[in-house]
Protein backbone atom coordinates (compact mmCIF):
# COMPACT_ATOMS: atom_id res chain seq x y z
CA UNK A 1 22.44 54.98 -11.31
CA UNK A 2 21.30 51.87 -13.36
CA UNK A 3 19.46 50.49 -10.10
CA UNK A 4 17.90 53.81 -9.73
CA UNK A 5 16.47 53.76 -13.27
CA UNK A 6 15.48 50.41 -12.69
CA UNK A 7 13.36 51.37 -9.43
CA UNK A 8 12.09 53.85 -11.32
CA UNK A 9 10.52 51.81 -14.27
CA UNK A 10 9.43 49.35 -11.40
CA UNK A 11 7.34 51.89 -9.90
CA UNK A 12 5.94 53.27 -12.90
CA UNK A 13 4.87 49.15 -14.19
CA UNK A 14 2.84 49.00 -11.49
CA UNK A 15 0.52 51.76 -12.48
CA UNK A 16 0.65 50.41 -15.33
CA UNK A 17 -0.70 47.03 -14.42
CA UNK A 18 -3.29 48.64 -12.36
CA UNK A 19 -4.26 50.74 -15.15
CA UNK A 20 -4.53 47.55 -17.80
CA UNK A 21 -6.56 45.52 -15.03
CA UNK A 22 -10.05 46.55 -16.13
CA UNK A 23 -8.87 46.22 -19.48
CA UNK A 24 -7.63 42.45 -18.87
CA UNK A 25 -10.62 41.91 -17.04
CA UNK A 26 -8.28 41.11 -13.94
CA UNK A 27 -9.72 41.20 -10.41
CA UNK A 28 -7.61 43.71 -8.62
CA UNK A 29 -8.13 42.38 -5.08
CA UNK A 30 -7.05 39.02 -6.29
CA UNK A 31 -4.31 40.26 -8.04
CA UNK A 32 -2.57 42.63 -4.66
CA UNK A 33 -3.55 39.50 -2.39
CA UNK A 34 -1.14 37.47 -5.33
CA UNK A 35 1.40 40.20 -5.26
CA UNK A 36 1.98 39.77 -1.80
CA UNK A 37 2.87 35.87 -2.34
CA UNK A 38 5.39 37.22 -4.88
CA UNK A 39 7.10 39.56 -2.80
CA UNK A 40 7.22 37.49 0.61
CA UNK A 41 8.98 34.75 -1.56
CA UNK A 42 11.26 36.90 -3.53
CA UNK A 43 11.88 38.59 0.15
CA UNK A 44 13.02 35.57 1.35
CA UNK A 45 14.89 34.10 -1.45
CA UNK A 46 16.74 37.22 -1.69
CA UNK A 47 17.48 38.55 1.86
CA UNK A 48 17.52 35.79 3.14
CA UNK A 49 16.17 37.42 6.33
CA UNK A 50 16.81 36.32 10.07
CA UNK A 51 13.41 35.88 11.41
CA UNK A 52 14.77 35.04 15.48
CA UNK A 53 14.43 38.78 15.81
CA UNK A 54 10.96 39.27 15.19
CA UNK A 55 10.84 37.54 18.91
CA UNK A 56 12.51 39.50 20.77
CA UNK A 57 10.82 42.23 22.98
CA UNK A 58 12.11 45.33 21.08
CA UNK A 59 10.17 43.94 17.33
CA UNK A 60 8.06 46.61 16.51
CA UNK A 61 4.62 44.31 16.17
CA UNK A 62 2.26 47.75 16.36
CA UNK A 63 4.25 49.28 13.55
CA UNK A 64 4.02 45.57 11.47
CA UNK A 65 0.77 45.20 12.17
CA UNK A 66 0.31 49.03 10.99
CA UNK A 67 1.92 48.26 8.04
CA UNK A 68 0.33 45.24 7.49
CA UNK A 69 -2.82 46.46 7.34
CA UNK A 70 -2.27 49.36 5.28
CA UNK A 71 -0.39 47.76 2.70
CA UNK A 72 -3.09 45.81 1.05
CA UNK A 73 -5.94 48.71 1.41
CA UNK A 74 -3.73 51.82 0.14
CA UNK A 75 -2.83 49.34 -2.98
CA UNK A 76 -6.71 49.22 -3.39
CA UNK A 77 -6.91 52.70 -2.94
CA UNK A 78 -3.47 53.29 -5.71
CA UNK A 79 -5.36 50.80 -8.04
CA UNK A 80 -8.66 52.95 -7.98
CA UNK A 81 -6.71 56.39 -8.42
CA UNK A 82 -5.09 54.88 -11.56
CA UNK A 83 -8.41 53.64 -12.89
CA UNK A 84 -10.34 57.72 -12.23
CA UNK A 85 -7.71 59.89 -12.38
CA UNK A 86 -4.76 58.79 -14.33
CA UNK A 87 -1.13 57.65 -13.79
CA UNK A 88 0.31 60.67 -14.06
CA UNK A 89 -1.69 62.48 -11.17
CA UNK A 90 -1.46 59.21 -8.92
CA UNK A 91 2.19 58.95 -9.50
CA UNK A 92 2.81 62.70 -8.30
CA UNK A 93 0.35 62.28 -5.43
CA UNK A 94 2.30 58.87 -4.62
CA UNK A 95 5.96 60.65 -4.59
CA UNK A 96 4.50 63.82 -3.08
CA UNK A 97 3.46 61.61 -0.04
CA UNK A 98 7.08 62.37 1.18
CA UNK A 99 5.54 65.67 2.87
CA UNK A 100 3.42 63.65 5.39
CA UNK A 101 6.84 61.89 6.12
CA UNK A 102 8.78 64.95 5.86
CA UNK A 103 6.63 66.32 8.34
CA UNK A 104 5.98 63.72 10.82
CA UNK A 105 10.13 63.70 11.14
CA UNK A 106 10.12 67.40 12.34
CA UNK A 107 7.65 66.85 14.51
CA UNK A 108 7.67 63.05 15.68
CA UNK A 109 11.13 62.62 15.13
CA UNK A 110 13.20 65.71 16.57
CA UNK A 111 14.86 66.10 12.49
CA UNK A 112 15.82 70.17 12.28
CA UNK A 113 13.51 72.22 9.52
CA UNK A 114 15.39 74.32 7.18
CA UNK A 115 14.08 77.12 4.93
CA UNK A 116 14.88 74.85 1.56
CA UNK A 117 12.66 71.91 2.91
CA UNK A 118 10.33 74.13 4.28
CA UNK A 119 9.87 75.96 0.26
CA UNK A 120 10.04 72.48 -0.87
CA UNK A 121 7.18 71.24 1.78
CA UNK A 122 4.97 74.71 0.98
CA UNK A 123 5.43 74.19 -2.99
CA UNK A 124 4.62 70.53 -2.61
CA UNK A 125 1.21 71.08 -1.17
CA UNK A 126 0.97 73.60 -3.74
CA UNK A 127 1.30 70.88 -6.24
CA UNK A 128 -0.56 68.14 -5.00
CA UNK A 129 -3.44 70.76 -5.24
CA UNK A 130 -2.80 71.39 -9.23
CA UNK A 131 -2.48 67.91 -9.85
CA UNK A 132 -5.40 66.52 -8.04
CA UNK A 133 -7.68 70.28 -9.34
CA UNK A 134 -10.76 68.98 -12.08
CA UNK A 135 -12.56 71.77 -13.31
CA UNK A 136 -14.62 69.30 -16.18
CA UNK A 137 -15.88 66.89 -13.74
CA UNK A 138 -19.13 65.80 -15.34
CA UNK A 139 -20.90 63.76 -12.62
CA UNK A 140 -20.47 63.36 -9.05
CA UNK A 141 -18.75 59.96 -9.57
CA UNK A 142 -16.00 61.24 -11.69
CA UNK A 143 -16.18 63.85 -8.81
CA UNK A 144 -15.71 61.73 -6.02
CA UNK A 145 -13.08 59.76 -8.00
CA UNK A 146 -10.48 62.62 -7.68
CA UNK A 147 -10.85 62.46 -4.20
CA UNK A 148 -8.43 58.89 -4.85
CA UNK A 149 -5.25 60.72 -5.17
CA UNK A 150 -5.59 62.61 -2.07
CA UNK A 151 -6.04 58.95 -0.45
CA UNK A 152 -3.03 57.97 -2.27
CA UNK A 153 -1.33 61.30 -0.63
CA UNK A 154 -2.57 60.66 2.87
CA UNK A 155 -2.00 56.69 2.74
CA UNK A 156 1.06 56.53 1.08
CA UNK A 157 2.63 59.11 4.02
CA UNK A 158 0.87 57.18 7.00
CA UNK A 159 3.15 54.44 5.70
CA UNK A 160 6.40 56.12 5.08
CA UNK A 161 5.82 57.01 8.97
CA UNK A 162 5.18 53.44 10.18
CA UNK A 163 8.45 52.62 7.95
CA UNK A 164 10.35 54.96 9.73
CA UNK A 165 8.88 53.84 13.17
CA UNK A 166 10.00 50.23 12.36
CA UNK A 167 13.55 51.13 11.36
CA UNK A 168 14.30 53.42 14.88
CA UNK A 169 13.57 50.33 16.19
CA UNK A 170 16.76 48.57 14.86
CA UNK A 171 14.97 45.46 13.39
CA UNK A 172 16.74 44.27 10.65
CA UNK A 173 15.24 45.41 7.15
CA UNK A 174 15.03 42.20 5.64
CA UNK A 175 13.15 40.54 8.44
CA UNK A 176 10.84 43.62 8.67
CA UNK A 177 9.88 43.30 4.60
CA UNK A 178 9.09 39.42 5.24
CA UNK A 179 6.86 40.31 8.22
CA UNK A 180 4.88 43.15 6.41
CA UNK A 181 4.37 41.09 3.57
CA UNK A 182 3.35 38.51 5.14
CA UNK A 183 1.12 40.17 7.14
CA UNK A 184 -0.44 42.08 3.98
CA UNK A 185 -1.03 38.99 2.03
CA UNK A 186 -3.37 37.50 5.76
CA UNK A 187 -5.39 41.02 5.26
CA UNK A 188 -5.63 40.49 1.71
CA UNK A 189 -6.49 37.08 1.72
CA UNK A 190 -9.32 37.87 4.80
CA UNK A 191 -10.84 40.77 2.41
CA UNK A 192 -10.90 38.13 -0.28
CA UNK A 193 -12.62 35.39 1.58
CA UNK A 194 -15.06 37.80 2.77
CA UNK A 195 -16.13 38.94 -0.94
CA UNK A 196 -16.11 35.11 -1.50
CA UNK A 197 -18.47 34.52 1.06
CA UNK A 198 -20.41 37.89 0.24
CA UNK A 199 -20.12 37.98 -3.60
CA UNK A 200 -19.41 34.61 -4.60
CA UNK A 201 -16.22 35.98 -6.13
CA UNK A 202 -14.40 33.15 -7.96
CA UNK A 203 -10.29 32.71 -7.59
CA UNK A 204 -8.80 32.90 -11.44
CA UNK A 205 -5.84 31.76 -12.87
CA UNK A 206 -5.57 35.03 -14.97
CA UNK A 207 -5.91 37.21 -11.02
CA UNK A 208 -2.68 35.16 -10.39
CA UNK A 209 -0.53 35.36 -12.41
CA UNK A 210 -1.47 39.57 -12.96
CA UNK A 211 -0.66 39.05 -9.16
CA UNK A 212 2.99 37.28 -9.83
CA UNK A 213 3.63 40.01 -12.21
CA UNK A 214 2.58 42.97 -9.93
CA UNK A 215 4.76 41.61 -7.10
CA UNK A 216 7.43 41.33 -9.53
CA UNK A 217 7.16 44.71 -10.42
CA UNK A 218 6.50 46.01 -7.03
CA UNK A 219 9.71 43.56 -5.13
CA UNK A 220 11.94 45.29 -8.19
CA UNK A 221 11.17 48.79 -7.22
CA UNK A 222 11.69 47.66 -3.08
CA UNK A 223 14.79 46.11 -3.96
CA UNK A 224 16.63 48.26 -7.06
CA UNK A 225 15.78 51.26 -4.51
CA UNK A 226 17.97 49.67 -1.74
CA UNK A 227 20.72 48.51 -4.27
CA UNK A 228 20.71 52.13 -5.75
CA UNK A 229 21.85 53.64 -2.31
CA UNK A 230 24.11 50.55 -1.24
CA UNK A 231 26.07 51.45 -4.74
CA UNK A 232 25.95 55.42 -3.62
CA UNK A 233 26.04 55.30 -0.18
CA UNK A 234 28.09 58.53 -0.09
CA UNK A 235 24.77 60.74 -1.93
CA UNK A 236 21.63 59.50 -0.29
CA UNK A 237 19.98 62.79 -1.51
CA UNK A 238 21.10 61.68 -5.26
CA UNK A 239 19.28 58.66 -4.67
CA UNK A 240 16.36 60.33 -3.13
CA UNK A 241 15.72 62.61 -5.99
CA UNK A 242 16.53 60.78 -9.04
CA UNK A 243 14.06 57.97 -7.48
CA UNK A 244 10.93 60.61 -6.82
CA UNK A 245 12.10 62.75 -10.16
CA UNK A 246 12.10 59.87 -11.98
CA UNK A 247 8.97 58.01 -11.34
CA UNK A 248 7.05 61.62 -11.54
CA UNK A 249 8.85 62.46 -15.11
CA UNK A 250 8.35 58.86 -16.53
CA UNK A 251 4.89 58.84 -15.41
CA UNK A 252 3.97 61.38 -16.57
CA UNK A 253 5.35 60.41 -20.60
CA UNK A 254 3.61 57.24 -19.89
CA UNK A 255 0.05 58.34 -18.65
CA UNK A 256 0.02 60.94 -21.60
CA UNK A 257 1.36 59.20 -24.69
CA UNK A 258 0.29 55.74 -24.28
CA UNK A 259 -2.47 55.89 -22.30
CA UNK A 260 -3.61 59.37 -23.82
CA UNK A 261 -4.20 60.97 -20.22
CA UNK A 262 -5.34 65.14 -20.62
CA UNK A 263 -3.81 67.31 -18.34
CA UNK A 264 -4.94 70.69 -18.04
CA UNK A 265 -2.72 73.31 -17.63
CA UNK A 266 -3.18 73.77 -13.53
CA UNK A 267 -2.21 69.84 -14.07
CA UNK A 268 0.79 70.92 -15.79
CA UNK A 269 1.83 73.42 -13.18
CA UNK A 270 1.22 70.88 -10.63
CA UNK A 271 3.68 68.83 -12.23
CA UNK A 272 6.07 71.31 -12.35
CA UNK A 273 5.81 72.23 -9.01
CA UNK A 274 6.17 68.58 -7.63
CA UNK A 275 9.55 68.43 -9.43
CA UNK A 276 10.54 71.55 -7.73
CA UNK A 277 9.05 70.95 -4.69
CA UNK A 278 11.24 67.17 -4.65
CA UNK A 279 14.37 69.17 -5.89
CA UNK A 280 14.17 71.62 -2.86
CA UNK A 281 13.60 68.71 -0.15
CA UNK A 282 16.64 66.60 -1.93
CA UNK A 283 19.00 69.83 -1.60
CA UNK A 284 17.55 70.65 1.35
């Protein structure tokens, strides 16, 4: 379970890093376009990944290219939930993603519902609800800014179903990580050329390394995650739910004592009902 604690704490330093950025006066864009140069080269000095097979006719370029695109502009999205709503609502809306995925397997995928993922699918929604709910919004900005979680929510499970897409296809999971990074860090870098051109943004050596350190953070959660089920391959579903449990849990202690998040109490309930609703798909 150490690996699982350790993708757990991964997870939860990346808010974290997102949430200090304004503080640090770090450029976020520079900083995910950075963190995808970490994690391609950790990718490959760590995999070691095959690349021949990303030729052959069966690579699954539309879900890469999916993927690759996404990547960059839901970590936008993750960094600007942090920044209006909080770590501990954009970590629940991040693990509650799982529905969209949960979903798209009954229906895209020919997977079997039963009645405990079904409770578990109704009492997530249910929760993402009461954790994204603001009834003290004092502006239509702060307004508009809780409408970042439910991009979190919706982006987050778009990629969970391009993930499973790519691995139906059989392509090796090393090779597929080196291609989706590297295809993240072209659409980052394109997005940053273009504010460069646009804004006259200037490239920092503070953006950088904040960018080594996110892809650190984020390669550590990818990789403890996969180490935590190689050790227990025999209890997937252990995995599953100590990972989502975990980050929601530890996020939440970490949003609300050092960053001195409020949570009212329908953001409370929300929280209780996105551990439930992860217990019930786990069991399920």
């Amino acid at each position: 379970m150490i690996y699982v604690l350790m993708s757990v704490a991964c997870s939860v330093l990346v808010s974290v890093l997102l949430k200090l950025a304004r503080r640090l006066e770090v450029d976020v864009g520079q900083a995910i376009a950075w963190n995808y140069v970490a994690t391609s080269v950790l990718t490959w000095t760590v995999f070691h990944p095959t690349l021949d097979v990303l030729r052959g006719a069966q690579a699954p370029w539309m879900g890469f290219v999916g993927l690759g695109l996404l990547l960059p502009l839901i970590f936008l999205a993750l960094a600007s939930s942090v920044r209006s709503a909080g770590i501990v609502r954009t970590d629940a809306a991040q693990r509650l993603s799982l529905l969209i995925s949960l979903l798209a397997a009954f229906l895209l995928f020919g997977e079997t519902l039963n009645l405990a993922k079904g409770a578990g699918i109704a009492l997530g929604l249910l929760a993402l609800l009461c954790m994204v709910w603001k009834v003290d919004a004092r502006g239509p900005d702060e307004a508009r800014g809780w409408l970042w979680p439910l991009v979190v929510f919706i982006g987050f499970g778009l990629i969970d179903i391009l993930f499973k897409h790519v691995a139906r296809a059989g392509t090796p999971f090393a090779a597929s990580l080196q291609a989706m990074f590297a295809l993240a860090f072209v659409v980052s870098l394109a997005l940053l050329l273009w504010r460069r051109w646009h804004d006259r943004t200037f490239f920092t050596l503070r953006d950088a390394i904040a960018g080594l350190l996110l892809g650190l953070a984020n390669f550590g959660n990818i990789v403890f995650y996969v180490r935590g089920h190689q050790a227990l391959p025999d209890h997937p579903s252990l995995v599953f739910a100590s990972m989502n449990l975990g980050v929601v849990v530890l996020g939440a202690v970490v949003g609300t004592v050092a960053f001195r998040e409020r949570l009212s109490g329908v953001n409370v309930l929300g929280l209780g009902l996105a551990l439930g609703a992860i217990g019930l798909i786990a069991w399920g």
